[in-house]
Protein backbone atom coordinates (compact mmCIF):
# COMPACT_ATOMS: atom_id res chain seq x y z
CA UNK A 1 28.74 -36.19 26.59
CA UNK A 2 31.47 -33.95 27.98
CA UNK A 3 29.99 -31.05 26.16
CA UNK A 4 26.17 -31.29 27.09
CA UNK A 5 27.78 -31.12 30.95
CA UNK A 6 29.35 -27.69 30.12
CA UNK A 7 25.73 -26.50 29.22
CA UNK A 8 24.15 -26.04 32.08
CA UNK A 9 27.64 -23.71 33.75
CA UNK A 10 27.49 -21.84 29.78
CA UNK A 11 24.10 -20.78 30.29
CA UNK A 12 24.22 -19.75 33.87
CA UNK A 13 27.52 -17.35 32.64
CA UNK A 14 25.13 -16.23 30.01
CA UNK A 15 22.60 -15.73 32.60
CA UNK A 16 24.71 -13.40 34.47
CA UNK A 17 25.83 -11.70 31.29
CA UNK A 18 22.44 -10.76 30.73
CA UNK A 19 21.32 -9.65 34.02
CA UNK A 20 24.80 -7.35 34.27
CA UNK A 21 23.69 -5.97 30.95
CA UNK A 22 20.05 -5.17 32.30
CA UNK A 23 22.16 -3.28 34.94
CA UNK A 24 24.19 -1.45 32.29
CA UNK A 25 21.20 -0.57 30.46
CA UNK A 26 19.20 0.94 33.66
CA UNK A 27 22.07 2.99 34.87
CA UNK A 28 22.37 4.43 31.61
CA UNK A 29 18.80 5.22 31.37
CA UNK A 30 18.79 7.14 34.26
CA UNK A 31 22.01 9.15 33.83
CA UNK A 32 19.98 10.27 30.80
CA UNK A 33 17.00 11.06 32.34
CA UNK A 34 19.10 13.37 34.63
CA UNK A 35 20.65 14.80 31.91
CA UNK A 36 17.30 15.51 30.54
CA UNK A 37 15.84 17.30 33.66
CA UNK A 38 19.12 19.24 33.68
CA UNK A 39 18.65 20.35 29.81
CA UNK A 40 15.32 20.69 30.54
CA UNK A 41 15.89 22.90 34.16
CA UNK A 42 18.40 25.09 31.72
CA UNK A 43 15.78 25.68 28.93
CA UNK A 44 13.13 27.19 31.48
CA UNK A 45 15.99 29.30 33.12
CA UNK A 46 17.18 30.90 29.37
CA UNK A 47 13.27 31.22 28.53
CA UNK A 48 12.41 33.02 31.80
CA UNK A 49 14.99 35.51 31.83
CA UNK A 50 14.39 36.30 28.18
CA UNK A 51 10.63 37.43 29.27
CA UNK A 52 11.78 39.12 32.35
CA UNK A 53 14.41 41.09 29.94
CA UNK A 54 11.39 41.51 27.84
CA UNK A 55 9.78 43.00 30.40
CA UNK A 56 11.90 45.55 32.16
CA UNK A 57 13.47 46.61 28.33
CA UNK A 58 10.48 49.63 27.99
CA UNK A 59 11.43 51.00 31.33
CA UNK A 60 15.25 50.61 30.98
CA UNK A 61 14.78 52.32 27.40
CA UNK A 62 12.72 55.60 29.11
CA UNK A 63 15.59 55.61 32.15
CA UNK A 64 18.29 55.49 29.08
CA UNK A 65 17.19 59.07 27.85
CA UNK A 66 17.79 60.30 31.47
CA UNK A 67 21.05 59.19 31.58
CA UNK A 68 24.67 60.29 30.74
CA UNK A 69 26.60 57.50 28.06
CA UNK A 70 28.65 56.53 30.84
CA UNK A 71 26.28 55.94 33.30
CA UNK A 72 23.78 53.49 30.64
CA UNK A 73 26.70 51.29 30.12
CA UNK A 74 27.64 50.85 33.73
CA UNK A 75 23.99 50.23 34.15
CA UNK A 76 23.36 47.83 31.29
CA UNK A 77 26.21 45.81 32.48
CA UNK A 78 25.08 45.36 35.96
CA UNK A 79 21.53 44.94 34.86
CA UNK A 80 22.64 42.44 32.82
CA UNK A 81 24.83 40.51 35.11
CA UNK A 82 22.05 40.50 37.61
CA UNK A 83 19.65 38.61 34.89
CA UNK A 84 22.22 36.32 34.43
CA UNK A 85 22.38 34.95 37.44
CA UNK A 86 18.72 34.97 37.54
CA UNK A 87 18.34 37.74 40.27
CA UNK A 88 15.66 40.59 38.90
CA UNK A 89 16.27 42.12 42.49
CA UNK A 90 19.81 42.80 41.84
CA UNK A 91 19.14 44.00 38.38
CA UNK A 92 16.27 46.55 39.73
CA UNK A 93 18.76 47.61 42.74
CA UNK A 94 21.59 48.47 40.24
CA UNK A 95 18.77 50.74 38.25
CA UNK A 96 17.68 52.25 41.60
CA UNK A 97 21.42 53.56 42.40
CA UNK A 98 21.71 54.89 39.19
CA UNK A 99 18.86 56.62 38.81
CA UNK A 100 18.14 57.41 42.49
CA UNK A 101 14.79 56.30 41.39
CA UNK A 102 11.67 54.22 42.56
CA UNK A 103 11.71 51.14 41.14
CA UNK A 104 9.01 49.15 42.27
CA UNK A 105 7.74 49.01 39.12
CA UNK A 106 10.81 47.36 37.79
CA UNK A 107 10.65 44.25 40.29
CA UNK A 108 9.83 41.15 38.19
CA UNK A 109 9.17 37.78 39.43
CA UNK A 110 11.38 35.28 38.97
C-alpha cells in the first residue's frame, strides 16, 4: 500500500525528467542548425572567391608579363589578401597602383 502512494509523486518526477529532456534535445537541435548555416555561410564564401580568383587569374597573368619580379609578388600578395577577406575592390585597387592601369575590367562582384 505504501508503495502504490509513491506512484503517483514517481511518475510526476519522471514527468519532469522527460519534459527537461525534450528541452535538452531542442536546444541541441538548434545549436546545430546554427552550426549548419555557419558551415554552410563558410562553404559559399570559399566557393565564391575561388570563381572570382578564377576570374581575374587571365588578366593578372597578362599584367604579370608587364611587370618587374618584385613588383608581381608585392602584387600577388595584396591581391590575394584582398580575396581573402572577400573584398574584389581592394584586390583590383592594389592592381591599379601597380600597374597605374585601368581596371574596370578587373572589378568582380562579390
Amino acid at each position: 500500500a505504501e508503495r502504490l502512494q509513491k506512484i503517483p509523486k514517481l511518475i510526476g518526477s519522471i514527468k519532469e525528467l522527460i519534459i527537461e529532456m525534450v528541452k535538452e534535445v531542442k536546444d541541441f537541435a538548434d545549436t546545430a542548425s546554427e552550426f549548419e548555416n555557419i558551415i554552410q555561410c563558410y562553404i559559399t564564401l570559399v566557393l565564391s572567391t575561388k570563381h572570382n580568383m578564377k576570374m581575374m587569374e587571365p588578366h593578372l597573368d597578362q599584367a604579370k608579363t608587364h611587370m618587374e619580379p618584385n613588383q608581381v609578388n608585392r602584387l600577388g600578395l595584396g591581391i590575394f589578401a584582398g580575396y581573402l577577406v572577400g573584398n574584389a575592390v581592394v584586390a583590383a585597387e592594389m592592381l591599379r597602383r601597380e600597374m597605374a592601369v585601368d581596371t574596370r575590367l578587373f572589378y568582380i562582384k562579390t
